[in-house]
C-alpha atoms as a PDB file:
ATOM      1  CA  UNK A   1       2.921 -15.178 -23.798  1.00  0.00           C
ATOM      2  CA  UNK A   2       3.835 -11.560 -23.849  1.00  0.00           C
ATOM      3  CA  UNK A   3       3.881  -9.657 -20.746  1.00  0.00           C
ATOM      4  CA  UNK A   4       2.276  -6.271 -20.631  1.00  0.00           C
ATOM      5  CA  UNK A   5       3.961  -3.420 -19.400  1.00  0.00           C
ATOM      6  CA  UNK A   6       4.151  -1.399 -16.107  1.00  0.00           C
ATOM      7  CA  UNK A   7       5.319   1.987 -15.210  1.00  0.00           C
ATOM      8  CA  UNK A   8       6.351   2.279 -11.772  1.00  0.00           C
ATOM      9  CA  UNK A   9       6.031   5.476  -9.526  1.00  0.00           C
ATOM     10  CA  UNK A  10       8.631   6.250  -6.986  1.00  0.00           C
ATOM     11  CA  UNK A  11      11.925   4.679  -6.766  1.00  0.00           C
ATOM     12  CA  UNK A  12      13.068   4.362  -2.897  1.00  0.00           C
ATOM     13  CA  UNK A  13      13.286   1.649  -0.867  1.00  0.00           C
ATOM     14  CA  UNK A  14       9.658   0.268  -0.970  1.00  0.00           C
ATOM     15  CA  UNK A  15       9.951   0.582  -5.108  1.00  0.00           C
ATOM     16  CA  UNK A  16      12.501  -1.726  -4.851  1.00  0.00           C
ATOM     17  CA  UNK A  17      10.894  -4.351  -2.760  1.00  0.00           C
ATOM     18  CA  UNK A  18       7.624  -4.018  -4.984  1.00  0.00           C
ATOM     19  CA  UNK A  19      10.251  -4.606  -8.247  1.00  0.00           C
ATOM     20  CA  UNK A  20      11.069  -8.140  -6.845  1.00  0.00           C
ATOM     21  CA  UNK A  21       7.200  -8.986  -5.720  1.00  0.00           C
ATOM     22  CA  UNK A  22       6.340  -7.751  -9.342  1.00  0.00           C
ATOM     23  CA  UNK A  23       9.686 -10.541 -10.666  1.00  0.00           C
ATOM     24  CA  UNK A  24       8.547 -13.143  -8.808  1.00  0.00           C
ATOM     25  CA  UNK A  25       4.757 -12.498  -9.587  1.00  0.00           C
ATOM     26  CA  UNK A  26       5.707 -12.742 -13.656  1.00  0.00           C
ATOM     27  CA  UNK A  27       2.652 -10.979 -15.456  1.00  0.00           C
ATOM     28  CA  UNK A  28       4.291  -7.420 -15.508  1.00  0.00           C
ATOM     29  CA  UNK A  29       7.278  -6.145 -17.738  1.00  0.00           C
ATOM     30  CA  UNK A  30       8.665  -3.049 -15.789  1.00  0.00           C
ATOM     31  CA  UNK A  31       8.807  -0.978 -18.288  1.00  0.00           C
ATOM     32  CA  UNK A  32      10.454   2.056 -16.237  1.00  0.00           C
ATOM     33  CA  UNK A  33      10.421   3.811 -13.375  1.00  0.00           C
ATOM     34  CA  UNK A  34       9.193   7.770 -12.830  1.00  0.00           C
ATOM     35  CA  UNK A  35      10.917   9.749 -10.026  1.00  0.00           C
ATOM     36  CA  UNK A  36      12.334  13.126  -9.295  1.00  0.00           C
ATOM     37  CA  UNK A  37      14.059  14.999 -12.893  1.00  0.00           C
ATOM     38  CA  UNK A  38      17.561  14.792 -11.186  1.00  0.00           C
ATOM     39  CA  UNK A  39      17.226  10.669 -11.420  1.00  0.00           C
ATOM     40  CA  UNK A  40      16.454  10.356 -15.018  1.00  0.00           C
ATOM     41  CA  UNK A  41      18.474   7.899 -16.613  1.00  0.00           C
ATOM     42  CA  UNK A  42      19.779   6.723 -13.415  1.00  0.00           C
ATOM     43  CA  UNK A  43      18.849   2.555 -12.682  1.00  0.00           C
ATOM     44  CA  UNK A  44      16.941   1.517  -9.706  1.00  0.00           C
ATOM     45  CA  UNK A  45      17.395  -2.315  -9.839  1.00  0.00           C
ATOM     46  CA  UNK A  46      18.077  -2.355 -13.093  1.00  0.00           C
ATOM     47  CA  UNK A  47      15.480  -0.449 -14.878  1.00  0.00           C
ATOM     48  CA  UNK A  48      15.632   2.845 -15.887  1.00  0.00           C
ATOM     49  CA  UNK A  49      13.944   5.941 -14.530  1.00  0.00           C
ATOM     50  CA  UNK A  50      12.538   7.350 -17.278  1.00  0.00           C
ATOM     51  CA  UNK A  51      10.108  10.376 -16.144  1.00  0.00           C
ATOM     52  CA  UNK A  52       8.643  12.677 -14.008  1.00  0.00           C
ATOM     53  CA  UNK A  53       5.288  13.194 -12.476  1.00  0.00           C
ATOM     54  CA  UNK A  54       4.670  16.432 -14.898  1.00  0.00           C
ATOM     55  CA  UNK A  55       4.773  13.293 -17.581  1.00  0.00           C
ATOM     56  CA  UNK A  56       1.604  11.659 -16.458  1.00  0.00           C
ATOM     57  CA  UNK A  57      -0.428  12.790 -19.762  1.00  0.00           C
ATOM     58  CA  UNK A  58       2.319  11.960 -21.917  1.00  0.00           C
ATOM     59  CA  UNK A  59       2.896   8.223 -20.141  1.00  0.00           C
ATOM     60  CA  UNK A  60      -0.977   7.673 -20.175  1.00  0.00           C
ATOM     61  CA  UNK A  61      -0.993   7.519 -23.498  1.00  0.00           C
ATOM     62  CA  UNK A  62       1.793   5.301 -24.102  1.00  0.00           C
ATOM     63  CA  UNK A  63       1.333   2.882 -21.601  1.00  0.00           C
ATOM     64  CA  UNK A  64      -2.039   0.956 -19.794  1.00  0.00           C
ATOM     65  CA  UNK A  65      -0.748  -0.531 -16.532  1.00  0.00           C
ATOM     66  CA  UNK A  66       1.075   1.818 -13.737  1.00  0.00           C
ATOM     67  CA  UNK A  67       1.684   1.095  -9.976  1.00  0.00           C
ATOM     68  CA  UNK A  68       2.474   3.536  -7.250  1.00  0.00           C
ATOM     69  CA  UNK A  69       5.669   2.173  -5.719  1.00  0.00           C
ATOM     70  CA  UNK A  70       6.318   5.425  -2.975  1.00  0.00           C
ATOM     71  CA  UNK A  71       6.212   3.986   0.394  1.00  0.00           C
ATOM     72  CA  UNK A  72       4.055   5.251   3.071  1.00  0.00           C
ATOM     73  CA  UNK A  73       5.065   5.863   6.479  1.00  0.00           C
ATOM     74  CA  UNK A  74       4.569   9.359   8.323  1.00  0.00           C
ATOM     75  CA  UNK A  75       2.372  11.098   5.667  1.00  0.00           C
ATOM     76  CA  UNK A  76      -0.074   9.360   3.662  1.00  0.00           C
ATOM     77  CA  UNK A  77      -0.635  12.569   1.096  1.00  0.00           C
ATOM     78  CA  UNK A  78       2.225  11.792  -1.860  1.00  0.00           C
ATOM     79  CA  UNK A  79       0.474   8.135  -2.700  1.00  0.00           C
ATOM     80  CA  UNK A  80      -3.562   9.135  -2.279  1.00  0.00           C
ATOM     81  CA  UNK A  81      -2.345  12.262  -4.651  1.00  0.00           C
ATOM     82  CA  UNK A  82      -1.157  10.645  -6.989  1.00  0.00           C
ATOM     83  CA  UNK A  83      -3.557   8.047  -7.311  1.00  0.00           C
ATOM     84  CA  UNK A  84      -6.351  10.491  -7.863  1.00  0.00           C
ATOM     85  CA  UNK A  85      -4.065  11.617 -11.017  1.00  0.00           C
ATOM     86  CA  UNK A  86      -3.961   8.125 -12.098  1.00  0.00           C
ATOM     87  CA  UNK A  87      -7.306   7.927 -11.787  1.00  0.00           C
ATOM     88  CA  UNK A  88      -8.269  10.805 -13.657  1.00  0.00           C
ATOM     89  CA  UNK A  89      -5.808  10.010 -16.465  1.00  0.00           C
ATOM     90  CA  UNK A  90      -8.038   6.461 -16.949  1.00  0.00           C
ATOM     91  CA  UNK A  91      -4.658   4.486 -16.073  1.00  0.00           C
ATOM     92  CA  UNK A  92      -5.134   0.844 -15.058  1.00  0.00           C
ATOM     93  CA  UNK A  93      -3.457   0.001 -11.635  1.00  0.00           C
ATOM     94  CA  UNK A  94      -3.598  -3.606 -11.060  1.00  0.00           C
ATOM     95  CA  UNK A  95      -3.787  -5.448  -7.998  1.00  0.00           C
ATOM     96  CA  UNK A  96       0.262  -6.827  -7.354  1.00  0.00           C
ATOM     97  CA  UNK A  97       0.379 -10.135  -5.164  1.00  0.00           C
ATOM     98  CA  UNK A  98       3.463 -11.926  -3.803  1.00  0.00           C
ATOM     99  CA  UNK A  99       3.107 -15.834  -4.763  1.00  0.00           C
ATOM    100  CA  UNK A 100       4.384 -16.059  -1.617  1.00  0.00           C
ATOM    101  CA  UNK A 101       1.559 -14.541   0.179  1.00  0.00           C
ATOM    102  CA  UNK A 102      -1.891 -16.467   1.252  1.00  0.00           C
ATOM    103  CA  UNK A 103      -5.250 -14.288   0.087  1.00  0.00           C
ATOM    104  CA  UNK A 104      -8.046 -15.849   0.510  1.00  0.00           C
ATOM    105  CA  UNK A 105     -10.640 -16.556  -2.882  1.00  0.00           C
ATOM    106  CA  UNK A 106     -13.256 -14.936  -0.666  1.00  0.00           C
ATOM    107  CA  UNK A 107     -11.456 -11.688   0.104  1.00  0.00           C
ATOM    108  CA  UNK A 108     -11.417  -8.576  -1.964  1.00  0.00           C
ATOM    109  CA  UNK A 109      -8.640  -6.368  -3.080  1.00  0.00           C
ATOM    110  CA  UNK A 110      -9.065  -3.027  -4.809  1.00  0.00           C
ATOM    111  CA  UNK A 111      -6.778  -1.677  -6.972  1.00  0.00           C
ATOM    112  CA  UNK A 112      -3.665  -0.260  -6.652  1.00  0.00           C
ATOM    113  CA  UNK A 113      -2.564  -2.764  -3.400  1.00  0.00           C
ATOM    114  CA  UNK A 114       0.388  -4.776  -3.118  1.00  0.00           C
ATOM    115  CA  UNK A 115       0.196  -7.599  -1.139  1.00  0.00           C
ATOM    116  CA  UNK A 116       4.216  -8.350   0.041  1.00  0.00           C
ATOM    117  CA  UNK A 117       5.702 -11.514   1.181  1.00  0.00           C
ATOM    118  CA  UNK A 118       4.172 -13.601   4.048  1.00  0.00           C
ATOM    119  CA  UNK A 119       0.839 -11.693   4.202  1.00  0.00           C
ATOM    120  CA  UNK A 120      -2.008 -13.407   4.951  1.00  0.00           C
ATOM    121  CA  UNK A 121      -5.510 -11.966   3.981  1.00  0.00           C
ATOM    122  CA  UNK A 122      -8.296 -14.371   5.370  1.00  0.00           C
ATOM    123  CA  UNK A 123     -12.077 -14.999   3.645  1.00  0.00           C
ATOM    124  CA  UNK A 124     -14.148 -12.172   3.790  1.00  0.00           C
ATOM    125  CA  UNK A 125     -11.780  -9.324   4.499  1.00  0.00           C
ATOM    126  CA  UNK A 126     -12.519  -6.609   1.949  1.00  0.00           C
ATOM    127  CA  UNK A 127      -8.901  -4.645   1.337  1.00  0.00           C
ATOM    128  CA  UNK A 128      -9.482  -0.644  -0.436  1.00  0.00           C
ATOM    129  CA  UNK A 129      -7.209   0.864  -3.323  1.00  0.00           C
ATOM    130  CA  UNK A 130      -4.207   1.675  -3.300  1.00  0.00           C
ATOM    131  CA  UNK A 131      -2.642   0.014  -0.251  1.00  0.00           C
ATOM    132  CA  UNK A 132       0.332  -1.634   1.360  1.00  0.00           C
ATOM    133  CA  UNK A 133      -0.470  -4.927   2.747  1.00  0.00           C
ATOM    134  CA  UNK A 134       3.568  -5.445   4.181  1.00  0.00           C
ATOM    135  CA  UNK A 135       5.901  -8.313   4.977  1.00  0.00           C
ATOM    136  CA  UNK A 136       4.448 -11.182   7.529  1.00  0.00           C
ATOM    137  CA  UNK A 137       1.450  -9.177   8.366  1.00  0.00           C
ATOM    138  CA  UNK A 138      -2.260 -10.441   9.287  1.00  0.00           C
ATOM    139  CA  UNK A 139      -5.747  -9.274   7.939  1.00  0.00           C
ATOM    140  CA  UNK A 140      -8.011 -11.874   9.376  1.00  0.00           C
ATOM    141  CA  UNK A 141     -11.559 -12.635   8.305  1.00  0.00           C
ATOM    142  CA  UNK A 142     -14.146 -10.214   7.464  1.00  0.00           C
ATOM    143  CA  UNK A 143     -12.631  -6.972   8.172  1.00  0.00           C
ATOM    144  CA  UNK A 144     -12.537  -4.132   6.213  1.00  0.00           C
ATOM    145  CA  UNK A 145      -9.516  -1.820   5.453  1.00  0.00           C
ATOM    146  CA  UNK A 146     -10.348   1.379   3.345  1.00  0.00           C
ATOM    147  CA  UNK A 147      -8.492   3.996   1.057  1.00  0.00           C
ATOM    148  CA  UNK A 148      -4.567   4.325   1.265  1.00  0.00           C
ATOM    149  CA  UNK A 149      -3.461   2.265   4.365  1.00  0.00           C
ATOM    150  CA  UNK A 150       0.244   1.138   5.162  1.00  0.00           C
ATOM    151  CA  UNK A 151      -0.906  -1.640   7.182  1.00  0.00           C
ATOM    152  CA  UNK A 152       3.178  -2.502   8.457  1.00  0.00           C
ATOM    153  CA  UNK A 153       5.484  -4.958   8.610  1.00  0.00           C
ATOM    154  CA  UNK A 154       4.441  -8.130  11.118  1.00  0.00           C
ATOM    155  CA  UNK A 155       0.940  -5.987  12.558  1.00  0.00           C
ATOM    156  CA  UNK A 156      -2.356  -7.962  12.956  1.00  0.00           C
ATOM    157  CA  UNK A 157      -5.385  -6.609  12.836  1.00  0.00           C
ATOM    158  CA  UNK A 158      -8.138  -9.320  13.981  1.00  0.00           C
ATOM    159  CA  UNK A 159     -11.559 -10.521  12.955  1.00  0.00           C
ATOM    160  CA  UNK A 160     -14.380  -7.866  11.740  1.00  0.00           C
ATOM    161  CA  UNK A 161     -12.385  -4.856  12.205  1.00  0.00           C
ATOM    162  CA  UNK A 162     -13.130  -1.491  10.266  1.00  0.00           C
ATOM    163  CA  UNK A 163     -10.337   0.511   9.106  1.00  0.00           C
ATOM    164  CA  UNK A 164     -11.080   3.918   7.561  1.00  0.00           C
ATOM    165  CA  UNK A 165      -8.792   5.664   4.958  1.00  0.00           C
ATOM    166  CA  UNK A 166      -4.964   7.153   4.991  1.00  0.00           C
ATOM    167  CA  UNK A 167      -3.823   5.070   8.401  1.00  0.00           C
ATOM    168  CA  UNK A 168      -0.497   4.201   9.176  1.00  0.00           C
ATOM    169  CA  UNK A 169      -0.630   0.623  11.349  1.00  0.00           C
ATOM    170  CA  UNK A 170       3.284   0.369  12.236  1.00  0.00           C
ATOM    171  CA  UNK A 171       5.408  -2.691  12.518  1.00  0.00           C
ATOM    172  CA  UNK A 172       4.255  -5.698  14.894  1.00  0.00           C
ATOM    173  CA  UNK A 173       1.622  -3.812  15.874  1.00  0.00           C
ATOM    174  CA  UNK A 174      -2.059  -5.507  17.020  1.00  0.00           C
ATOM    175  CA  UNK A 175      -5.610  -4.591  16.698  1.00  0.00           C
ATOM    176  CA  UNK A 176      -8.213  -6.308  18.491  1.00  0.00           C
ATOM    177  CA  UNK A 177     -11.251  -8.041  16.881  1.00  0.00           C
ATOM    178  CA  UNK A 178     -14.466  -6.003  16.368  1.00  0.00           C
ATOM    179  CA  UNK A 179     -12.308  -2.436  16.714  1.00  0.00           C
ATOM    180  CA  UNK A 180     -12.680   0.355  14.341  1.00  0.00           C
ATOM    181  CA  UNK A 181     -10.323   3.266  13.277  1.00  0.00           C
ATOM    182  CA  UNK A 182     -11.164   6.134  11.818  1.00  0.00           C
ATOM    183  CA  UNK A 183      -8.995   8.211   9.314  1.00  0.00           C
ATOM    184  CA  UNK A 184      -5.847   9.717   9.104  1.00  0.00           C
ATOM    185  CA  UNK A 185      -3.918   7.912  12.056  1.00  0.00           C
ATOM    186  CA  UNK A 186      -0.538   6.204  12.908  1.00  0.00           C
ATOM    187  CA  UNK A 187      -0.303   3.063  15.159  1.00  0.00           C
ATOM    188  CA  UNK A 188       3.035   2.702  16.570  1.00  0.00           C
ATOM    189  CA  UNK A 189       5.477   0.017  16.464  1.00  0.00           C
ATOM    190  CA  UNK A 190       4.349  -2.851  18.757  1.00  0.00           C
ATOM    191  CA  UNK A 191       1.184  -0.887  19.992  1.00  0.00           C
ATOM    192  CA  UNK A 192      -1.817  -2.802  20.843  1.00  0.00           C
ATOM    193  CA  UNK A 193      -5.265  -0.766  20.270  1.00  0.00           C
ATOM    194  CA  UNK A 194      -8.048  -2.173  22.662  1.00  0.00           C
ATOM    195  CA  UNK A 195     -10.704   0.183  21.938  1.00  0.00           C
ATOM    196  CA  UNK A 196     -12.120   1.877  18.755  1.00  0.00           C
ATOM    197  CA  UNK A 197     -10.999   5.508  17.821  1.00  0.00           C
ATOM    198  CA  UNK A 198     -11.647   8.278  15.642  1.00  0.00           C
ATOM    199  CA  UNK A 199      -9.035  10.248  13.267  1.00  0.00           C
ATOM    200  CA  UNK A 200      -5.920  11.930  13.022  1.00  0.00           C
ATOM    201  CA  UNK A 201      -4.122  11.234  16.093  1.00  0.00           C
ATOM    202  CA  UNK A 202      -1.039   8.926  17.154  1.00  0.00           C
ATOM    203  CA  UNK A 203      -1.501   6.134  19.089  1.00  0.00           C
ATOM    204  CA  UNK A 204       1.831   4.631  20.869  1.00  0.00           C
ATOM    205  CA  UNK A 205       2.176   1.656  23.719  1.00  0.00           C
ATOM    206  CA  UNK A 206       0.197  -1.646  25.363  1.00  0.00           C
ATOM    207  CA  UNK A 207      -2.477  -0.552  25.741  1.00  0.00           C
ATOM    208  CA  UNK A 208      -2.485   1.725  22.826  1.00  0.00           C
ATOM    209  CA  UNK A 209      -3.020   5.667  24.272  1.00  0.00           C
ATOM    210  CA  UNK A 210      -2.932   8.875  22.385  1.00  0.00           C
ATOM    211  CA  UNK A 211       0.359  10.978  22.243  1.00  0.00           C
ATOM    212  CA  UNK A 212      -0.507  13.710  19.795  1.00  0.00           C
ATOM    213  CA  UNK A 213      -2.441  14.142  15.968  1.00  0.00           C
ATOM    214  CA  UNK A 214      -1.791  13.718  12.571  1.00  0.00           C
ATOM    215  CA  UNK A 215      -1.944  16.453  11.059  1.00  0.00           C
ATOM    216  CA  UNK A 216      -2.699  15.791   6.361  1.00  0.00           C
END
């Protein structure tokens, strides 16, 4: 059977991990790449970049399927942009899932997520668009992660937790069960949160504590 194409945006260092989830996963052709003008023509993992983001109209018409492959680490804005130009373009941005991952048939995933390597989502979590669910890392059972989260390398986040929308939760961190996070935040490497909090601010150590805000 034919594969359908994909347009990929981006072309660092995350792009190229989501190129071999989206090899392995087999239902995509990569059909290109769109990154800065200076890279056209150059090859990220061997496909071509073949636009820029001034060439969303154009690429909307010629293609269904795109995928926003910039990482997400200390500001959230580039990927929940450009999804809302997606969006309003009426592109398609499936759901991209490691066969190497575990998500349960009773969670939810909205579009836009990638689900890497060794990522377990468990029944009943509910995961929002356009996310990063990275390497080895933990969503357990009925919680409920909004709009544009990173959610890192290794982190947990326990049972029936609420996460809002644009959060960064950073590599091998841990969230609590029943704990709920607001918007716009970054959880440090290795920090555990104990208590619920509210948005844009950083949150570094065991117990987590507040070093400074986020600013969007």
């Amino acid at each position: 059977m034919k594969k359908e194409e994909i347009v990929l945006f981006g072309g660092g260092g995350h792009c190229r991990s989501v190129i071999d989830v989206i090899e392995s996963e087999d239902r995509f052709h990569i059909a290109g790449i769109v990154d800065q003008e200076v890279m056209l023509h150059e090859k990220i993992s061997g496909y071509e970049v073949i636009a820029n983001d001034d060439d969303i109209p154009l690429l909307a018409k010629q293609y269904k399927n795109f995928f926003i492959t910039i990482g997400h680490i200390r500001n959230s804005r580039p990927r929940w942009k450009l999804y809302d130009k997606l969006v309003a373009s009426n592109c398609h941005l499936p759901v991209i899932i490691s066969p190497k991952a575990h998500v349960s048939g009773r969670a939810r995933l909205g579009p836009g997520t990638v689900v890497m390597p060794f990522v377990m989502v468990n029944s009943g979590a509910e995961i929002g668009p356009n996310c990063i669910l990275n390497t080895s890392c933990i969503i357990e059972h009925d919680t409920i992660v909004g709009f544009n989260n990173h959610i890192s390398t290794g982190s947990i986040i326990n049972g029936n937790c609420l996460i809002g929308d644009n959060n960064f939760i950073g590599t091998n961190s841990t969230i609590l069960n029943n704990i709920t996070i607001g918007d716009d935040n970054l959880i440090g490497a290795a920090a555990v949160l104990v208590k619920s909090i509210g948005n844009n601010h950083k949150y570094f150590g065991n117990p987590a504590s507040v070093i400074g805000r986020t600013y969007v």
